[in-house]
Protein backbone atom coordinates (compact mmCIF):
# COMPACT_ATOMS: atom_id res chain seq x y z
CA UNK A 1 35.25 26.92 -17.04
CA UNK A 2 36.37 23.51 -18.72
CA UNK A 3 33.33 21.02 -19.09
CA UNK A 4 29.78 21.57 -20.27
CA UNK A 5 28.43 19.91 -16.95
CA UNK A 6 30.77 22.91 -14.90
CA UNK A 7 29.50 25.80 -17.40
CA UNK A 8 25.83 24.65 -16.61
CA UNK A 9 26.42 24.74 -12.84
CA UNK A 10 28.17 28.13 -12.98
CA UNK A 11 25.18 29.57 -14.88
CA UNK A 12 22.40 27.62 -12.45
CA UNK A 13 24.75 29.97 -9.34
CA UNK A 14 23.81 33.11 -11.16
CA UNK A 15 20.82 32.30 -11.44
CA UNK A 16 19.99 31.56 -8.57
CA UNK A 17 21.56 34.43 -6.50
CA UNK A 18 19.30 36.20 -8.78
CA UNK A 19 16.03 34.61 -7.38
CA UNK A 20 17.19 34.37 -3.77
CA UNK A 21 17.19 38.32 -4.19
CA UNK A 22 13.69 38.58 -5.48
CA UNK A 23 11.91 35.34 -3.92
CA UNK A 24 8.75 35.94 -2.16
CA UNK A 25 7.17 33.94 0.05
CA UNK A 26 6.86 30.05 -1.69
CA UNK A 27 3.58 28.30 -0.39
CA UNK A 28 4.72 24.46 0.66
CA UNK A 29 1.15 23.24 -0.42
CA UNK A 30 0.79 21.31 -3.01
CA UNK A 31 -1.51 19.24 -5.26
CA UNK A 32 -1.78 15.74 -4.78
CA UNK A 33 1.53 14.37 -6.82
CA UNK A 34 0.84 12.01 -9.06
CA UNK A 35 3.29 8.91 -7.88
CA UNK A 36 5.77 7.55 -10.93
CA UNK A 37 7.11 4.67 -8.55
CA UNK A 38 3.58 3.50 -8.15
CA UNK A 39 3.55 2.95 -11.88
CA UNK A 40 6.80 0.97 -12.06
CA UNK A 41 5.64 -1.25 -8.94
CA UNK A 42 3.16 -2.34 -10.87
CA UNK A 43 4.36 -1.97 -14.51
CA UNK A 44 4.60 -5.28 -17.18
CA UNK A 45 6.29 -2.93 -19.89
CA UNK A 46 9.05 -0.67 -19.90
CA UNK A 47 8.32 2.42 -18.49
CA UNK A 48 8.72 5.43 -21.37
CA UNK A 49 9.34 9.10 -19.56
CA UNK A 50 8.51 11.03 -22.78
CA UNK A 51 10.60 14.10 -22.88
CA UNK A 52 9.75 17.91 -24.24
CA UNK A 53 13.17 19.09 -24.96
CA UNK A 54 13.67 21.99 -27.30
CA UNK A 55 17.16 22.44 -27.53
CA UNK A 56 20.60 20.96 -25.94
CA UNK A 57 24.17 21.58 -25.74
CA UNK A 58 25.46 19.06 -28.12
CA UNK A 59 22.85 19.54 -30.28
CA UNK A 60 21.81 23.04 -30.64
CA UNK A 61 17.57 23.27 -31.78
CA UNK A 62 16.29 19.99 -31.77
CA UNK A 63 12.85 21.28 -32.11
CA UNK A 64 11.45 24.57 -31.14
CA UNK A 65 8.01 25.01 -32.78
CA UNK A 66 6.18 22.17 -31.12
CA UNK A 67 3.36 23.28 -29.06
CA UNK A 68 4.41 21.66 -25.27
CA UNK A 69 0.75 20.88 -24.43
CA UNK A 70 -0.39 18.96 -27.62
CA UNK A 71 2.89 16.91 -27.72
CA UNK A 72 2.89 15.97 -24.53
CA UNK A 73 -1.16 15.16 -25.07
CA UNK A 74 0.18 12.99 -27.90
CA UNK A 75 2.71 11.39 -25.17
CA UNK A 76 0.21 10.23 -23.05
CA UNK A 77 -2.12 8.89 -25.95
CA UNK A 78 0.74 6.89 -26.94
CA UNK A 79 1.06 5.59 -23.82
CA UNK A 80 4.00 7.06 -21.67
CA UNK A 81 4.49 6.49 -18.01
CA UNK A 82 5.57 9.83 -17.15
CA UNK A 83 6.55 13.10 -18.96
CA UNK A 84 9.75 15.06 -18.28
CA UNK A 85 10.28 18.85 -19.37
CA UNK A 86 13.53 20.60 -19.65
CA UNK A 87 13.08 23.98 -17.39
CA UNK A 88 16.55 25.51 -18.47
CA UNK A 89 16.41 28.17 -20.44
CA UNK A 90 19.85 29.15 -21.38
CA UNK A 91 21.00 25.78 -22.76
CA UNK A 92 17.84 23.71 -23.19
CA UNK A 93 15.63 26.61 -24.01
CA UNK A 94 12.72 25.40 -21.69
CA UNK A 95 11.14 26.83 -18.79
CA UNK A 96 9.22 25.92 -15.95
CA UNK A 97 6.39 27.92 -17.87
CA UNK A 98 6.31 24.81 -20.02
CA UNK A 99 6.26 22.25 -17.17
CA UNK A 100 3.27 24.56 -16.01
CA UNK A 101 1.74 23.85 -19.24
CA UNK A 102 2.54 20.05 -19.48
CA UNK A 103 1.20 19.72 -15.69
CA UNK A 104 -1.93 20.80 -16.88
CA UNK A 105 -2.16 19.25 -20.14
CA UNK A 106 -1.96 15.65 -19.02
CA UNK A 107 -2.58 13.04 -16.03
CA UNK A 108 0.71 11.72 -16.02
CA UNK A 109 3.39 12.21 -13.19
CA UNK A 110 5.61 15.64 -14.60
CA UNK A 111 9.78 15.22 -14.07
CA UNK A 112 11.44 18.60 -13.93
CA UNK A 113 14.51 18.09 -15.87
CA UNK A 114 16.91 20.26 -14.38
CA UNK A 115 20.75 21.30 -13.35
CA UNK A 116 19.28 21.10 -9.53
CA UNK A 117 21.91 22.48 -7.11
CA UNK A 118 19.45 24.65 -4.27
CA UNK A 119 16.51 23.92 -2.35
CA UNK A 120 15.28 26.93 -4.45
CA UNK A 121 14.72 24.92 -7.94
CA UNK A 122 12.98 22.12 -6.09
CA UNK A 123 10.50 25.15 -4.71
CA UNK A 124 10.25 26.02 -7.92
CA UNK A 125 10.03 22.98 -9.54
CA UNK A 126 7.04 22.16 -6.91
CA UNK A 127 4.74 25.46 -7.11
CA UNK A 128 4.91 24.67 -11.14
CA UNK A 129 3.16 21.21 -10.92
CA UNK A 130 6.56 18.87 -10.59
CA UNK A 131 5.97 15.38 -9.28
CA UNK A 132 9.35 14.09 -9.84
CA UNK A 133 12.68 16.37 -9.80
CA UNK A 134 16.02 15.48 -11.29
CA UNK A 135 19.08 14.96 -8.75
CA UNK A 136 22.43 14.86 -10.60
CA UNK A 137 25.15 13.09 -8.42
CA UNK A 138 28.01 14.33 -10.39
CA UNK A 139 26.92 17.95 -10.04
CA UNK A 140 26.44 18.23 -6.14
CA UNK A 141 28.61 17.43 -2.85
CA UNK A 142 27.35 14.68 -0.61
CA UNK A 143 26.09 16.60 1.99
CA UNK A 144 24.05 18.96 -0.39
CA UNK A 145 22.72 15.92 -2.11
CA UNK A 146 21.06 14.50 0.54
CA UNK A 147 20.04 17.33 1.81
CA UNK A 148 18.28 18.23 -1.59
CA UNK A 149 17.24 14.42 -1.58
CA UNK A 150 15.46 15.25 1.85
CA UNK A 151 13.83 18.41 1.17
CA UNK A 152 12.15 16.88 -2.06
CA UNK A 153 10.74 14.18 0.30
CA UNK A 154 9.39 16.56 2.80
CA UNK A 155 7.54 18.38 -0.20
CA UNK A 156 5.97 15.08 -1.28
CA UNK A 157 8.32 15.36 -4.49
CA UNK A 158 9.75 11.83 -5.91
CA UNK A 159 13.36 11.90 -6.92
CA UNK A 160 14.89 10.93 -10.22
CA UNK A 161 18.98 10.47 -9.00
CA UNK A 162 21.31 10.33 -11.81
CA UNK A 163 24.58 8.75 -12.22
CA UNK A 164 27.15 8.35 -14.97
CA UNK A 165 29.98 5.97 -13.14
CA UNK A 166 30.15 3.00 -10.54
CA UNK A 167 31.56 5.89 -7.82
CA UNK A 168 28.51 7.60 -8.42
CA UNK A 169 26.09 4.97 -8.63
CA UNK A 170 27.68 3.86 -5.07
CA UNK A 171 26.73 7.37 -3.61
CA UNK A 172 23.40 6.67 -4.88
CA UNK A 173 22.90 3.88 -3.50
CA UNK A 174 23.98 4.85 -0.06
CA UNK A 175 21.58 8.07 0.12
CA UNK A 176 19.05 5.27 -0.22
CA UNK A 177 17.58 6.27 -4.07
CA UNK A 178 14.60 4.59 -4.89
CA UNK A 179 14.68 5.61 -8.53
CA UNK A 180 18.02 5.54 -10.21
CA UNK A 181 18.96 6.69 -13.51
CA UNK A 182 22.04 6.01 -15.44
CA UNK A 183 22.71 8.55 -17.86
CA UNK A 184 24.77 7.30 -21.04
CA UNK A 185 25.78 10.64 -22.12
CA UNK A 186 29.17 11.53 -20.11
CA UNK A 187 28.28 15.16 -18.62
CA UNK A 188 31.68 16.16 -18.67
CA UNK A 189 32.05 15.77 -22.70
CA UNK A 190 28.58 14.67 -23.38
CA UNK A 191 29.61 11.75 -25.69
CA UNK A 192 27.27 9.08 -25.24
CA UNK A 193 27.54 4.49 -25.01
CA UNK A 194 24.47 2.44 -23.73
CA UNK A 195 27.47 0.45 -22.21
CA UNK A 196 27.03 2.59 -19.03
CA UNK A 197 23.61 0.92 -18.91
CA UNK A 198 24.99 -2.42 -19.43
CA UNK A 199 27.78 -2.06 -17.11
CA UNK A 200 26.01 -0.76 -14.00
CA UNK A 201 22.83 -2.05 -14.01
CA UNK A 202 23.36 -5.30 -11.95
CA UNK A 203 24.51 -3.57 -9.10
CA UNK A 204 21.60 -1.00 -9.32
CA UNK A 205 19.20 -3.79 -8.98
CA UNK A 206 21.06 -5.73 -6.40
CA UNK A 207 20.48 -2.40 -4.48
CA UNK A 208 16.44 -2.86 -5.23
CA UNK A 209 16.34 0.46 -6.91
CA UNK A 210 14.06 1.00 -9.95
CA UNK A 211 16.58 1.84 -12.70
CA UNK A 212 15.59 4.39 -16.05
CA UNK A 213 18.40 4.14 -18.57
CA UNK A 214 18.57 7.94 -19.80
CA UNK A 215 19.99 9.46 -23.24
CA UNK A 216 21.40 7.46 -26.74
CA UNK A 217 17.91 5.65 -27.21
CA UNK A 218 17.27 6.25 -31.12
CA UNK A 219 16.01 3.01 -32.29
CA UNK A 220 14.37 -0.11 -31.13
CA UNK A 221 17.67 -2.13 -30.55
CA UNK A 222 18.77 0.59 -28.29
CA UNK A 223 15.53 0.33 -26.65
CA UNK A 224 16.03 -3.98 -26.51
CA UNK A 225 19.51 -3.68 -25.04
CA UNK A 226 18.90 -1.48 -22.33
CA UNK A 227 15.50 -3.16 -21.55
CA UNK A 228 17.76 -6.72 -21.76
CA UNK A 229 20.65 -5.20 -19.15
CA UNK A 230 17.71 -4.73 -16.93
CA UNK A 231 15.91 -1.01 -17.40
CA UNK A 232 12.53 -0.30 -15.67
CA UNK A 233 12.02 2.41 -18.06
CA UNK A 234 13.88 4.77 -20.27
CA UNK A 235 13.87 8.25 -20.63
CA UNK A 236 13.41 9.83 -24.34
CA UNK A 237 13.85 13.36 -25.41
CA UNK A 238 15.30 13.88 -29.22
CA UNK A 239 14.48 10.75 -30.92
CA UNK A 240 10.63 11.79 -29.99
CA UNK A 241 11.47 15.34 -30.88
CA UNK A 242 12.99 14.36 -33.96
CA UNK A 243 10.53 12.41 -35.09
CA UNK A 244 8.44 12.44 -37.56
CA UNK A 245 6.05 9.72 -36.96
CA UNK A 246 5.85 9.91 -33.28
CA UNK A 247 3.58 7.29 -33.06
CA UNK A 248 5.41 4.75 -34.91
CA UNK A 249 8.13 5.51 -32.61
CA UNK A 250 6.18 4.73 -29.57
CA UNK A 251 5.22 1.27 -31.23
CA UNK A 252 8.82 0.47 -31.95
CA UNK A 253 10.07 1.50 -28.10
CA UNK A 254 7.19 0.12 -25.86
CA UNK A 255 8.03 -3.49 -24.81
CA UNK A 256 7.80 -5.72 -22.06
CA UNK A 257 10.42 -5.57 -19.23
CA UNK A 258 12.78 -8.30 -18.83
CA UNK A 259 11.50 -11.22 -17.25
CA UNK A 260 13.84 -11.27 -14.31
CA UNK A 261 13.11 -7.67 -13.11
CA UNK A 262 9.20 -8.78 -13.16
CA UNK A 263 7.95 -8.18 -9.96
């Protein structure tokens, strides 16, 4: 296999024949999901999805004795929207034991940051207390990504679609997302510009979707230019698993929105 992004996929296949040969019986019902669009309907200040992330790809441990429930208490003190937790386990080192935990730790609406490629993960994601799921557009087909798209509907799930490009971003758009998000970090060779923020956001709110501007956001100017291209939020995983004053690093990122995406 040649890029990260393809590596990750190939392992989410295994893993998944794997669970399609033990699955039992999923229950569809589900607590009440706590609604993330709600929040940025109504939201005067940049939306911050607080991220548990223990480990990535690029950069091996970030941080893997932090108790999930107390940091992501700390999270919601500090005032984030929503709080996303890595499930993969062989390159991120999380688990959908941990989005259990977080669920059931705070109020906030729960992302399940995952390589989602089968209706399987989003049952999964579900039964463990997900409100929102991750779609990545550069990992899936059309057809399978609306059909994921669709299925996380039906189950009441909101949907966090990612794109990296303008070709992707256009698929997005078509499939009708509501809640984009532009990841800065190239999947492929996971190097990493807020210029992919810059670049695309216009068109993503000509399109009226809510845009989160995802990865490279280590200090407050990164936070100001991405909030100044137009961001609804941002999404934040090392720089608040790195840190070692997270609360002064909530106080630097939480801001206003721009005035002309007020609305």
């Amino acid at each position: 296999m040649g890029t990260i992004l393809e590596k990750i996929i190939e392992q989410k296949k295994q893993e998944i024949n794997i669970h399609r040969e033990n699955k039992k019986f999923i229950p569809k019902q589900h607590s009440e999901r706590r609604s993330f669009i709600k929040k940025l309907r109504k939201a005067e200040e940049l939306a911050i999805i607080a991220e548990f992330k223990r480990a990535s790809p690029s950069k091996g441990i970030i941080n893997n004795n932090v108790n999930p429930a107390e940091q992501a208490a700390a999270y919601e003190k500090l005032g984030a929207s929503a709080i996303s937790v890595l499930t993969d386990q062989t390159f991120f080192k999380g688990s959908f034991a941990d989005l259990k935990t977080v669920r059931e730790a705070v109020e906030l609406p729960i992302l399940c940051k995952d390589f989602i490629i089968d209706r399987i993960q989003i049952d999964q994601a579900a039964i463990h207390g997900a409100d929102l799921i991750l779609l990545i557009v550069a990992a899936l087909e059309d057809e399978r990504l609306i059909d994921l798209y669709q299925y996380a509907k039906e189950l009441g799930l909101e949907i966090l679609v990612e794109v990296h490009n303008q070709n992707e971003l256009e698929r997005a758009i078509k499939m009708g997302a509501e809640l984009i998000g532009i990841n800065n970090r190239d999947l492929k060779t996971f190097e990493v510009s807020l210029e992919v923020t810059e670049k695309l956001a216009a068109l993503v709110k000509n399109s009226g979707a809510y845009l989160i501007s995802e990865s490279g956001v280590h200090v407050q100017e990164d936070v100001k230019r991405v909030r100044n291209a137009g961001a609804n939020g941002i999404l934040v995983g090392e720089a608040l698993m790195r840190s070692l004053d997270v609360k002064q690093t909530f106080s630097d990122f939480r801001m206003p929105i721009s005035e002309e995406i007020r609305q």
